[in-house]
N, C-alpha and C. Protein backbone atom coordinates (compact mmCIF):
# COMPACT_ATOMS: atom_id res chain seq x y z
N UNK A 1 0.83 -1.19 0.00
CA UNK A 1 0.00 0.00 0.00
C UNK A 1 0.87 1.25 0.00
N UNK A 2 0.59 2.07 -1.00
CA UNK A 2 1.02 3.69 -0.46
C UNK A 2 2.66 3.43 -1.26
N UNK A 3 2.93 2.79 -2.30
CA UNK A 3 4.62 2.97 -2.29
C UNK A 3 5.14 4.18 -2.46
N UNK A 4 6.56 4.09 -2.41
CA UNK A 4 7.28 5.24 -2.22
C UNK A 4 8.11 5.53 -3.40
N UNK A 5 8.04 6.76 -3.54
CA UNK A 5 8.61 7.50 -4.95
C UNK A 5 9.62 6.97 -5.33
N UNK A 6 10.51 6.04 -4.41
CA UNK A 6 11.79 5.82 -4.67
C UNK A 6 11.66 4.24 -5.68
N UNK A 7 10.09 3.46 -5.76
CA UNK A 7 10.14 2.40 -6.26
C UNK A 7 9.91 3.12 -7.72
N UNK A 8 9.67 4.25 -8.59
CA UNK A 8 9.93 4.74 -9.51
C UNK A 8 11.41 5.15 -9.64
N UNK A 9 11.98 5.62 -8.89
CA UNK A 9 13.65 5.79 -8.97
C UNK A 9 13.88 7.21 -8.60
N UNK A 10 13.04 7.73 -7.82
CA UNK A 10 13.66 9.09 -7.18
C UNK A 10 13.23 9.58 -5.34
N UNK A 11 14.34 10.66 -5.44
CA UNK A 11 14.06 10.83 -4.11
C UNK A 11 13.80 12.36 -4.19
N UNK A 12 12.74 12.32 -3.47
CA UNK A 12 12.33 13.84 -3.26
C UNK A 12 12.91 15.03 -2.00
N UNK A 13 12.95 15.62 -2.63
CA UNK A 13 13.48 17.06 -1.28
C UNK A 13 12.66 17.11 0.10
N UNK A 14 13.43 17.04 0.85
CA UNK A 14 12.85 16.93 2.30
C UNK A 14 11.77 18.02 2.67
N UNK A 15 12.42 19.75 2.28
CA UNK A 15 11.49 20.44 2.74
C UNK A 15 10.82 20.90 1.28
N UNK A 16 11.04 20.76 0.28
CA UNK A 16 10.04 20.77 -0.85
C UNK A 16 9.58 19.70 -1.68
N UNK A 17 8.52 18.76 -1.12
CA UNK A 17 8.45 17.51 -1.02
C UNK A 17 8.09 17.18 -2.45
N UNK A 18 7.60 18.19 -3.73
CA UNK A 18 7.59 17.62 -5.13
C UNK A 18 8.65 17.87 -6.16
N UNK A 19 9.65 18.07 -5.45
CA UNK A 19 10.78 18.53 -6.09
C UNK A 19 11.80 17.64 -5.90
N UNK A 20 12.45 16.53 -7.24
CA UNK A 20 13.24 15.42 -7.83
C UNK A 20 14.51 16.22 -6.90
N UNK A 21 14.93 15.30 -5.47
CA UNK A 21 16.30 15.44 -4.82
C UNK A 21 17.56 14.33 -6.13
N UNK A 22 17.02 13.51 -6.09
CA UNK A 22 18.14 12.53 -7.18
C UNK A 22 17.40 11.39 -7.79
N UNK A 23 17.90 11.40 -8.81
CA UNK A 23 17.45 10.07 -9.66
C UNK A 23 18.01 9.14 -10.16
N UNK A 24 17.77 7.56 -9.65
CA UNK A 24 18.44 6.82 -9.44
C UNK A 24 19.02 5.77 -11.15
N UNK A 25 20.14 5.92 -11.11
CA UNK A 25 20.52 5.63 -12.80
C UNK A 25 19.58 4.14 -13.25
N UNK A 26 19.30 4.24 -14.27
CA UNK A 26 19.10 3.10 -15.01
C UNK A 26 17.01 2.87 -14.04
N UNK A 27 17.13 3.37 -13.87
CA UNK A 27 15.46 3.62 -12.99
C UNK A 27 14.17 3.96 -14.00
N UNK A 28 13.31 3.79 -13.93
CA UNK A 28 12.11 4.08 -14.36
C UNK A 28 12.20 5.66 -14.75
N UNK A 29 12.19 6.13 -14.00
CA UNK A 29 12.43 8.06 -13.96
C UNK A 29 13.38 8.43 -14.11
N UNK A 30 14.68 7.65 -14.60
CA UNK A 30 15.96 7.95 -15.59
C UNK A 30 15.53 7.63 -16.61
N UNK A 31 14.83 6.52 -17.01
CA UNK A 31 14.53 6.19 -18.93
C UNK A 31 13.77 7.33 -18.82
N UNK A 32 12.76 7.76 -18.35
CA UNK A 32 11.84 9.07 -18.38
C UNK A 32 12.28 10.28 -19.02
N UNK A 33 13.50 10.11 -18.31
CA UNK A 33 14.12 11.31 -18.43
C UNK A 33 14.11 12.63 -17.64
N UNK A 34 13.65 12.27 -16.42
CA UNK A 34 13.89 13.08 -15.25
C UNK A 34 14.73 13.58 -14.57
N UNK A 35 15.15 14.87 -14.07
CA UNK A 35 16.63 15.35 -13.66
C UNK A 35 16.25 15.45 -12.12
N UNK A 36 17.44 15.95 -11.34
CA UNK A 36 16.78 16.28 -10.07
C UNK A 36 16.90 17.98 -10.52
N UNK A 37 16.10 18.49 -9.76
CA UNK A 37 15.15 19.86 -9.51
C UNK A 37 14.06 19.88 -10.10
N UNK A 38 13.86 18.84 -10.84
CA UNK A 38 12.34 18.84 -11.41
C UNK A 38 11.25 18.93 -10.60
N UNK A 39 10.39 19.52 -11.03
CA UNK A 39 9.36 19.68 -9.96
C UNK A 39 8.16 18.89 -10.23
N UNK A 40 7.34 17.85 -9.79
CA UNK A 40 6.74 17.13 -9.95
C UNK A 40 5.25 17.57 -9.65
N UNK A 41 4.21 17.74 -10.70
CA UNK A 41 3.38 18.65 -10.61
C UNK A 41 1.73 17.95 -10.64
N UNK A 42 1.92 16.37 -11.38
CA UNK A 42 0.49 15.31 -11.23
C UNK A 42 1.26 14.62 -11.59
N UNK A 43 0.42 13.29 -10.74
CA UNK A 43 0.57 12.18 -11.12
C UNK A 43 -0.59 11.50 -11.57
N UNK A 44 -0.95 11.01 -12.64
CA UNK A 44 -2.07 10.86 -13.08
C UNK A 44 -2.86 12.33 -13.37
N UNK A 45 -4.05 12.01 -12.67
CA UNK A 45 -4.80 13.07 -12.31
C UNK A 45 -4.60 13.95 -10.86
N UNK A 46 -4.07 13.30 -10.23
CA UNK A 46 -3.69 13.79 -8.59
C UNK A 46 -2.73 14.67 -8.57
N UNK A 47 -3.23 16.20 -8.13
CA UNK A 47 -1.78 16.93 -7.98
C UNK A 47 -1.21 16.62 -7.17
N UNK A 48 0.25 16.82 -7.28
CA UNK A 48 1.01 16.39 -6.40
C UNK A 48 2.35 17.79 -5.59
N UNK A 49 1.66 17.68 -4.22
CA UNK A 49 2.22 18.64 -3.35
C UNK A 49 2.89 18.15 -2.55
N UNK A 50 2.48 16.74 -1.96
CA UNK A 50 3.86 16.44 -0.90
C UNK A 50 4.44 14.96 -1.83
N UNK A 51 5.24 14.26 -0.80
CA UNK A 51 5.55 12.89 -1.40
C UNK A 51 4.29 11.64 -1.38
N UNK A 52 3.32 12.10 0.05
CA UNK A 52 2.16 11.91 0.42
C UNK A 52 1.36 11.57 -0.68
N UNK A 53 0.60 12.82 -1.48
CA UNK A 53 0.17 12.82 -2.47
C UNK A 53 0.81 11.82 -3.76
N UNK A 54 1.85 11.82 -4.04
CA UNK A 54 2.87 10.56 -4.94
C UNK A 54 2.19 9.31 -4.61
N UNK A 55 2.68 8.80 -3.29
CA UNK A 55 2.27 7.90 -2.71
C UNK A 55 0.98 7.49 -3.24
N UNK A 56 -0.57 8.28 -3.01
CA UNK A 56 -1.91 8.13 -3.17
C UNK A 56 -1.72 7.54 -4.23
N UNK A 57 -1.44 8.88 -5.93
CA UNK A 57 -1.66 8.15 -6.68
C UNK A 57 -0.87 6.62 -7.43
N UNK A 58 0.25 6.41 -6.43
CA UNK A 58 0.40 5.23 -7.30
C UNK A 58 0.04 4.02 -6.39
N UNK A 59 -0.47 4.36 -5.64
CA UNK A 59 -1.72 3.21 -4.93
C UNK A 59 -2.55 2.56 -5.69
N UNK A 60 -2.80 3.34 -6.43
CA UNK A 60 -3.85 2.61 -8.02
C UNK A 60 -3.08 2.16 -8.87
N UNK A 61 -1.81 1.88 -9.30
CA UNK A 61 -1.04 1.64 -10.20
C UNK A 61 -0.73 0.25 -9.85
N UNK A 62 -1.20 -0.80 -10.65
CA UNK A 62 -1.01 -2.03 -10.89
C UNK A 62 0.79 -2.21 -11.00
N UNK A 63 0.95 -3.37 -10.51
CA UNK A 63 2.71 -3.77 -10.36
C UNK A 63 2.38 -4.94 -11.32
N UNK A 64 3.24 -5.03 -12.65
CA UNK A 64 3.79 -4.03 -13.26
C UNK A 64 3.13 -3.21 -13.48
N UNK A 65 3.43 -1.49 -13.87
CA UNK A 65 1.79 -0.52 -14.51
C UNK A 65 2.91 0.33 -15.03
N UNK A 66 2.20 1.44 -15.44
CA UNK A 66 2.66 2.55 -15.61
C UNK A 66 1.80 4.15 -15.30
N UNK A 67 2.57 5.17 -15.38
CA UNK A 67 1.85 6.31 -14.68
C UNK A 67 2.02 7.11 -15.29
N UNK A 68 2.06 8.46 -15.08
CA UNK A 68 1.70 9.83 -16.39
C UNK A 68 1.93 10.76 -15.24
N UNK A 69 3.49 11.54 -15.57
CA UNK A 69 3.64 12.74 -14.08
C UNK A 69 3.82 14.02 -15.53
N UNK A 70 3.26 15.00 -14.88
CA UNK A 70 2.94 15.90 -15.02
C UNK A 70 4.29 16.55 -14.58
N UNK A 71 5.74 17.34 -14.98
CA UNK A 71 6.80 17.84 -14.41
C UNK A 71 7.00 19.03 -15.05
N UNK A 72 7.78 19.90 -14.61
CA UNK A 72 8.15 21.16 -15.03
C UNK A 72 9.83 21.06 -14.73
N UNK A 73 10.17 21.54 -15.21
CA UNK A 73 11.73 22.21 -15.16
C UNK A 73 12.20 23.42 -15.79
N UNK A 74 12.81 24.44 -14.73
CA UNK A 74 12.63 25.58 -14.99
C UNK A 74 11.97 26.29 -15.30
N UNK A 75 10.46 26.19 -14.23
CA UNK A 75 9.63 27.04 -14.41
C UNK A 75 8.89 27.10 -15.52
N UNK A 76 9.09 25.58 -16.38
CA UNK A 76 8.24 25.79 -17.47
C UNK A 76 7.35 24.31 -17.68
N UNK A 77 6.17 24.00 -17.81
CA UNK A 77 5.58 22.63 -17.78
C UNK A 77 6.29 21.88 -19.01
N UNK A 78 6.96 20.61 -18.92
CA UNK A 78 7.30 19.83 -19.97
C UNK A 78 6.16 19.05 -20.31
N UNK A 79 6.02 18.37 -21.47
CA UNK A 79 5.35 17.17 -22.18
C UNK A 79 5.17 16.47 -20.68
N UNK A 80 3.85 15.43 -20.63
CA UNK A 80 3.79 14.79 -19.69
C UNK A 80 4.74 13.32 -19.96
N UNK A 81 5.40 12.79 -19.04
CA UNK A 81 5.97 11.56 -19.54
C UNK A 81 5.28 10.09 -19.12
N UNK A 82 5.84 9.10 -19.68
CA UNK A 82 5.07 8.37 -18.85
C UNK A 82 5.89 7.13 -18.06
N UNK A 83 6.23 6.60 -17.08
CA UNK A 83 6.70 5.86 -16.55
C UNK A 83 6.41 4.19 -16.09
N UNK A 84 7.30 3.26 -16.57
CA UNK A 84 7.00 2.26 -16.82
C UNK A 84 7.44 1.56 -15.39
């Protein structure tokens, strides 16, 4: 129940909890193409404000599945990606 961002391959910032601290090589959210400072903005449909929120939506995500995050970098929204 509830996994943690890190079973996609990242770790989030302690005090800005949707914001990519590191991403772990060869990971789900490295093929993605995710950097760290990215700011992680939905997952699915669920915005996402803490790691909390992360968590929720991939509670619904079937193992194996895939998901659809919504990210920005540098202040600008990228293409949504999708993660396997």
């Amino acid at each position: 129940q509830y996994p943690h961002p890190e079973n996609l391959g990242i770790t989030l910032e302690t005090d800005t909890n949707n914001v990519v601290r590191q991403v772990q090589p060869g990971s789900p959210a490295a093929t993605a193409g995710l950097r760290p400072g990215d700011v992680l903005r939905r997952a699915e449909t669920t915005p996402v404000i803490t790691g909390a929120d992360l968590q929720f939506a991939l509670n619904d995500i079937p193992d194996p599945g895939k998901v659809k995050l919504t990210v920005a970098r540098g202040g600008k929204e990228l293409p949504a990606v999708t993660l396997d």
